[in-house]
N, C-alpha and C. Protein backbone atom coordinates (compact mmCIF):
# COMPACT_ATOMS: atom_id res chain seq x y z
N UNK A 1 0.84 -1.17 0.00
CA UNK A 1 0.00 0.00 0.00
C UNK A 1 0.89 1.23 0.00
N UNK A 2 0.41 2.20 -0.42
CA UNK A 2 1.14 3.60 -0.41
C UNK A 2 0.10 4.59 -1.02
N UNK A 3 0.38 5.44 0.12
CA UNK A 3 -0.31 6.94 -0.11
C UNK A 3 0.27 7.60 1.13
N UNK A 4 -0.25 8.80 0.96
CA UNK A 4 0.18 10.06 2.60
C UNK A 4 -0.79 9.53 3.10
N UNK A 5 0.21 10.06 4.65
CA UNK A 5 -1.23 9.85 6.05
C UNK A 5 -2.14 10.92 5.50
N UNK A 6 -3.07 10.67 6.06
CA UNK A 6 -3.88 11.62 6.03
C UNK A 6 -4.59 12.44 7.59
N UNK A 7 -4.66 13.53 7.62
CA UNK A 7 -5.29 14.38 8.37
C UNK A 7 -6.33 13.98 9.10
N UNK A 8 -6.38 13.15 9.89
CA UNK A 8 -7.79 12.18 10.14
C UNK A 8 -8.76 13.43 10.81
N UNK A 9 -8.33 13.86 11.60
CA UNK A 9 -9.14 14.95 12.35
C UNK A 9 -10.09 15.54 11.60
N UNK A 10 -9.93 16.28 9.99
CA UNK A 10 -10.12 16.84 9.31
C UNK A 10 -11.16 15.92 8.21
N UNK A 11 -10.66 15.15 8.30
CA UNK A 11 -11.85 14.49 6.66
C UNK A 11 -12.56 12.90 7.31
N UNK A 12 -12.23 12.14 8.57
CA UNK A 12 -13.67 11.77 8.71
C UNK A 12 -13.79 11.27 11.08
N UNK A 13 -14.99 10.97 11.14
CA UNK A 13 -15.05 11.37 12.59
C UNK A 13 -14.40 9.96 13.33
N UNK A 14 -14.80 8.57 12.43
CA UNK A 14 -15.03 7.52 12.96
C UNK A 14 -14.61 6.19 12.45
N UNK A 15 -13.95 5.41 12.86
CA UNK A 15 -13.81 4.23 11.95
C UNK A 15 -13.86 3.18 12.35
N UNK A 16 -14.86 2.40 12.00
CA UNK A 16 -15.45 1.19 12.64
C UNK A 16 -15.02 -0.20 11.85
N UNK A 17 -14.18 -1.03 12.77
CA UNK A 17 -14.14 -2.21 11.87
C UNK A 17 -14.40 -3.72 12.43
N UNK A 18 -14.70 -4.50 11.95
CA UNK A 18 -15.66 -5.57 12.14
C UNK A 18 -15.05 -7.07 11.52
N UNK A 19 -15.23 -7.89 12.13
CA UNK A 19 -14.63 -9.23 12.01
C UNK A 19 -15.89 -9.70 12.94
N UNK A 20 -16.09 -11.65 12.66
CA UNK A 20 -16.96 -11.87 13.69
C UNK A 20 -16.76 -12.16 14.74
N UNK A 21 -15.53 -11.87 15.87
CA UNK A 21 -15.24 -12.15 16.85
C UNK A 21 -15.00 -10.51 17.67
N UNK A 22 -14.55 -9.68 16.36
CA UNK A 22 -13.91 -8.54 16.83
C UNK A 22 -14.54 -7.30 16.09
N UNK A 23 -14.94 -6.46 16.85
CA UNK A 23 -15.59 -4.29 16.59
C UNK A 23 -14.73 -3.37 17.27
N UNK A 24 -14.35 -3.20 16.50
CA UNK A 24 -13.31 -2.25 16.86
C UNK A 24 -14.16 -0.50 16.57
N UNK A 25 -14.02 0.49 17.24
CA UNK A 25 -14.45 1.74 16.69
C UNK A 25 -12.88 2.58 17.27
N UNK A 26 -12.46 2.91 15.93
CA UNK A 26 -10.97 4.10 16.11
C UNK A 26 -11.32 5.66 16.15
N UNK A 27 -10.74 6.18 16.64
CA UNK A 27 -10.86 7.84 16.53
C UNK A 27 -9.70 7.68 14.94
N UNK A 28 -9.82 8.83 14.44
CA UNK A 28 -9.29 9.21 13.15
C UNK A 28 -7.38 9.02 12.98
N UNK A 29 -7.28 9.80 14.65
CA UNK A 29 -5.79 9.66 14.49
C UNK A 29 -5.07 8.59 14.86
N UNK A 30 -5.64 7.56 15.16
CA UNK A 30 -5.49 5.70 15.01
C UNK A 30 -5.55 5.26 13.88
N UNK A 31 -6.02 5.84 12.68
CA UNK A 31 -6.20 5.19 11.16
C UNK A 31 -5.12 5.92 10.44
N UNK A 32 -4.41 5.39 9.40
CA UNK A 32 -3.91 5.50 8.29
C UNK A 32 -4.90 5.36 7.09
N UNK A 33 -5.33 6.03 6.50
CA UNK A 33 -6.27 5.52 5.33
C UNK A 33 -5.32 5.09 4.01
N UNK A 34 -5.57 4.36 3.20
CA UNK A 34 -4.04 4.19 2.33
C UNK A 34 -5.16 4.05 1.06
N UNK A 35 -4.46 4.10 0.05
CA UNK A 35 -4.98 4.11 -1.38
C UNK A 35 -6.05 2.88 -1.48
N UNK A 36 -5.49 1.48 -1.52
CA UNK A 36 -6.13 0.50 -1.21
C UNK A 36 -6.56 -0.22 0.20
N UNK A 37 -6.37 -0.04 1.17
CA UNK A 37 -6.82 -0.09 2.44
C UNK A 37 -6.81 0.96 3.67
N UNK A 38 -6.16 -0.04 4.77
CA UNK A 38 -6.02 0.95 5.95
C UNK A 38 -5.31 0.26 6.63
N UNK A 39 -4.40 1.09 7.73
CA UNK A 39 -3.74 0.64 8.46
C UNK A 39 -4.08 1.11 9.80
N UNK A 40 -4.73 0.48 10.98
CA UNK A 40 -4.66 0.69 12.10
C UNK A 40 -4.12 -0.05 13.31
N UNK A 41 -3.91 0.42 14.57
CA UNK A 41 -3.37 -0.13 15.70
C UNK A 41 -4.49 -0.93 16.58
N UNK A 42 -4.37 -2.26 17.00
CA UNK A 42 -5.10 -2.76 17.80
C UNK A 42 -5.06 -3.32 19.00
N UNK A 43 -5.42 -3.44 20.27
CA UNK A 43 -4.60 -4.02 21.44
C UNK A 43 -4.93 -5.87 21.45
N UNK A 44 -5.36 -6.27 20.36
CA UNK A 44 -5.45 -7.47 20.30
C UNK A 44 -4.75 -8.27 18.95
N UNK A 45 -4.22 -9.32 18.62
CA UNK A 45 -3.87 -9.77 17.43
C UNK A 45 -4.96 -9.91 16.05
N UNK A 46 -4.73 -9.37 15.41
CA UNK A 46 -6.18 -9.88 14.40
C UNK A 46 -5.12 -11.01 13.14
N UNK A 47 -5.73 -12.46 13.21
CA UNK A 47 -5.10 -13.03 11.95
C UNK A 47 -5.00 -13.04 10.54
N UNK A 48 -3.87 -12.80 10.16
CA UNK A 48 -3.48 -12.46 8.41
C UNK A 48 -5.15 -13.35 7.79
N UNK A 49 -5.15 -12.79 6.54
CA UNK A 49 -6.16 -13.11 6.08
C UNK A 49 -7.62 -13.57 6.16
N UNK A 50 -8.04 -12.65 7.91
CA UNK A 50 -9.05 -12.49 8.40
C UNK A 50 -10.25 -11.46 7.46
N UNK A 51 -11.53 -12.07 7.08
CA UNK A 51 -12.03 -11.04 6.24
C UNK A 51 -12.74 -10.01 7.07
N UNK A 52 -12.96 -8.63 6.88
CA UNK A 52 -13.60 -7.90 8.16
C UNK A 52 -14.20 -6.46 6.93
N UNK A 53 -14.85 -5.82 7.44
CA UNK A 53 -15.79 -5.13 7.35
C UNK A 53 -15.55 -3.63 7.99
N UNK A 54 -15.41 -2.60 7.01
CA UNK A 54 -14.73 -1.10 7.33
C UNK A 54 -15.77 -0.09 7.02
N UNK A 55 -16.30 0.61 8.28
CA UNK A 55 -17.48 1.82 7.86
C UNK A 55 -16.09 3.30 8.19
N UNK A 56 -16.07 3.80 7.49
CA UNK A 56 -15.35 5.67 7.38
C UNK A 56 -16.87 6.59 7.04
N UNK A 57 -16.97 7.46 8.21
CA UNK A 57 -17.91 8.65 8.39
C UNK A 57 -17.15 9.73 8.56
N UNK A 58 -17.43 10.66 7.39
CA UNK A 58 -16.59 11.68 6.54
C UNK A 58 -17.61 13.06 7.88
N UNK A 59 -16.44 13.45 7.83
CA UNK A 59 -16.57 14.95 8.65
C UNK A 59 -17.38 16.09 7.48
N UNK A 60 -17.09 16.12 6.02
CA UNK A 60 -17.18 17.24 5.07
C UNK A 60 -18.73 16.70 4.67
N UNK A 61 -19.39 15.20 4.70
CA UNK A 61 -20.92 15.06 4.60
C UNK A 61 -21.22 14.33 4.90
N UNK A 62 -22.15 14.22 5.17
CA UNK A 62 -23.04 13.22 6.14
C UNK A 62 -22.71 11.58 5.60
N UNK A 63 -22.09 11.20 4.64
CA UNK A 63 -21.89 9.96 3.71
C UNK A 63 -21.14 9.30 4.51
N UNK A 64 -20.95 7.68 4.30
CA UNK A 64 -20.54 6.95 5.06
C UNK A 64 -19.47 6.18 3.83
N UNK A 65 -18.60 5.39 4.08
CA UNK A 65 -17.78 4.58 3.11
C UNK A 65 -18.02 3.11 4.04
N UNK A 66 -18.62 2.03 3.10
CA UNK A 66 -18.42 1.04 3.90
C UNK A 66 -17.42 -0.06 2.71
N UNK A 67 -16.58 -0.86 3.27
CA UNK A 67 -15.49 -1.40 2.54
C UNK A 67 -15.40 -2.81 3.24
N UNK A 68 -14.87 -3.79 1.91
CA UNK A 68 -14.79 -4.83 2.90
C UNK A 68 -13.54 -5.59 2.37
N UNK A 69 -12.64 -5.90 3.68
CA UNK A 69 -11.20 -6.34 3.22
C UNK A 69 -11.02 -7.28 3.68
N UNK A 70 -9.32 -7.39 3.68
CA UNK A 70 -8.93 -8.87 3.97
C UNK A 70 -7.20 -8.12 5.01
N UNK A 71 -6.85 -8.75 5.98
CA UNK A 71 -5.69 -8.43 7.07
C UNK A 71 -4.94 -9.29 6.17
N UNK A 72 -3.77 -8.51 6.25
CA UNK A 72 -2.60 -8.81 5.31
C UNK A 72 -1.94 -8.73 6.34
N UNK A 73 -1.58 -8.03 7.15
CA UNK A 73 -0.10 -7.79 7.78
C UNK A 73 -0.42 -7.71 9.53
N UNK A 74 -0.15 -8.49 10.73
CA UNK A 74 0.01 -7.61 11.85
C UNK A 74 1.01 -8.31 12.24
N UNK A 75 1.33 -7.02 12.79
CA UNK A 75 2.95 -7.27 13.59
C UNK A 75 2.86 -6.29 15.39
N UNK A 76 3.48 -6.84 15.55
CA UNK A 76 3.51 -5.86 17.27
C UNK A 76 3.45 -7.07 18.22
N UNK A 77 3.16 -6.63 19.64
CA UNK A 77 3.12 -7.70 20.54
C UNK A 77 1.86 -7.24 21.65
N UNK A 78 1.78 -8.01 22.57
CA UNK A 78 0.78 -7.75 23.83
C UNK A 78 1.07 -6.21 24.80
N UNK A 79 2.24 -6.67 24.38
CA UNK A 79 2.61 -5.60 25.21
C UNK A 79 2.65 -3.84 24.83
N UNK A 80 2.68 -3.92 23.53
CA UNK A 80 3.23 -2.45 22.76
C UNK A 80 1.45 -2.49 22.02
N UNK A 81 0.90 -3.33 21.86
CA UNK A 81 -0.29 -3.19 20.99
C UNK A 81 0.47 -3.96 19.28
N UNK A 82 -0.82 -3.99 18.19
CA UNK A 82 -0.40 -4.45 17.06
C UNK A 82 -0.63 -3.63 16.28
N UNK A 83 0.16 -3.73 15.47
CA UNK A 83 -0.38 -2.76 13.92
C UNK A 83 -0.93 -3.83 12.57
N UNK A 84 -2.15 -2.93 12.40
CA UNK A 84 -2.83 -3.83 11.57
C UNK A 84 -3.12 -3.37 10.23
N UNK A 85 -2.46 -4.06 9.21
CA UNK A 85 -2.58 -3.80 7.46
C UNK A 85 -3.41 -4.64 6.59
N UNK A 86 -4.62 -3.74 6.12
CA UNK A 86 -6.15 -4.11 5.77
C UNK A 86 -6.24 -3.64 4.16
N UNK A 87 -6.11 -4.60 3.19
CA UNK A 87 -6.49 -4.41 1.66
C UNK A 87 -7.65 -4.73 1.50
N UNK A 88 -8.34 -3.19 0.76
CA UNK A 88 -9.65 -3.87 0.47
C UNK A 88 -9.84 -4.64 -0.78
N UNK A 89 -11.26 -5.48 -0.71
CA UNK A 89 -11.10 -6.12 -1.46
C UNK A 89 -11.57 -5.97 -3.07
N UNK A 90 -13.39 -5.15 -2.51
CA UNK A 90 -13.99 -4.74 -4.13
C UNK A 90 -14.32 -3.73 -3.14
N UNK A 91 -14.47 -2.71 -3.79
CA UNK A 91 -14.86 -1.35 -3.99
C UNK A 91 -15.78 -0.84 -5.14
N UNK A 92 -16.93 -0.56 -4.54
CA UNK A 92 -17.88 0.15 -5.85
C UNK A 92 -17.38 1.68 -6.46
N UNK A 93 -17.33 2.47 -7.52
CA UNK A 93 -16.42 3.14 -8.31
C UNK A 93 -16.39 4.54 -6.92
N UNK A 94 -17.58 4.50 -6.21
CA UNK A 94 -17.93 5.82 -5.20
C UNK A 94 -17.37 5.79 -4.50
N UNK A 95 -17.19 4.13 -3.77
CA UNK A 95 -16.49 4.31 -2.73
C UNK A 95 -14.71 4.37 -2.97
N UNK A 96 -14.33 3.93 -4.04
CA UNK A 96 -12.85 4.21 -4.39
C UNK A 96 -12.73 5.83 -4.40
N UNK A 97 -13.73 6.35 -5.63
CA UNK A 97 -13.36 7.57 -5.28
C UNK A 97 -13.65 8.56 -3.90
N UNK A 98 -14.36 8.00 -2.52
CA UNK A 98 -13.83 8.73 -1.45
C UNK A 98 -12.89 8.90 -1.06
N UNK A 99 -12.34 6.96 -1.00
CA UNK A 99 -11.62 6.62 -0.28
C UNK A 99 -9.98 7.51 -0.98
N UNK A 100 -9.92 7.87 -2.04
CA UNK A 100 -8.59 8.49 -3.24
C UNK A 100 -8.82 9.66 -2.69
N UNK A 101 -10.32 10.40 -1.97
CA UNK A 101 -10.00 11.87 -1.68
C UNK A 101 -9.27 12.04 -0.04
N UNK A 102 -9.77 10.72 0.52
CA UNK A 102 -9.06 10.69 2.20
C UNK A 102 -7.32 10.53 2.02
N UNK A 103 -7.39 9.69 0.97
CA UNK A 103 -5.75 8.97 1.29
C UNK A 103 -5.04 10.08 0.54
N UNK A 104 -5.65 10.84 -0.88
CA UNK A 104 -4.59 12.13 -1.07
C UNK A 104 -4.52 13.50 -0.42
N UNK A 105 -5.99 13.69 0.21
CA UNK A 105 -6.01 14.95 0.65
C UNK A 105 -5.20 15.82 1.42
């Protein structure tokens, strides 16, 4: 994945993500939004190629982005927390183009 961080404060309030064991809800400056996914921190392990479920609620309109990916990457430990790397998988053409205005803005 590659894009700039983005400004979370600024372009959306909330980011909710979902697995069926695990709901996570992040404040903005816990997310990385990235071109094709997201990268966030979790205090639990989530397993590589877990499929899970991503809602982004945009600060600039009332619109929601809901996305659904697959965990590619966590690394970290119990102790420090994990970092977690999320490719989505299909994207309808709207929600790519939000998601291209969060990750370049």
């Amino acid at each position: 994945m590659s894009a700039r961080k983005v400004d979370g404060s600024a372009e959306f309030q909330q980011l909710t993500v979902e697995a069926r064991e695990t709901r996570l809800s992040l404040a903005p400056n816990e997310v990385r939004v990235r071109k094709n996914g997201v990268e966030f921190r979790s205090a639990s392990p989530i397993a590589a190629w877990t499929e899970m479920t991503v809602t982004l609620q945009s600060t600039r309109d009332s619109g929601r982005v809901h996305c659904t990916g697959v965990v590619v990457a966590c690394n970290g430990n119990r102790h420090t927390g994990y970092t977690v790397s999320m490719v989505f998988t299909s994207l309808s053409k709207q929600s790519q183009a939000r998601l291209n205005l969060l990750a370049y803005s």
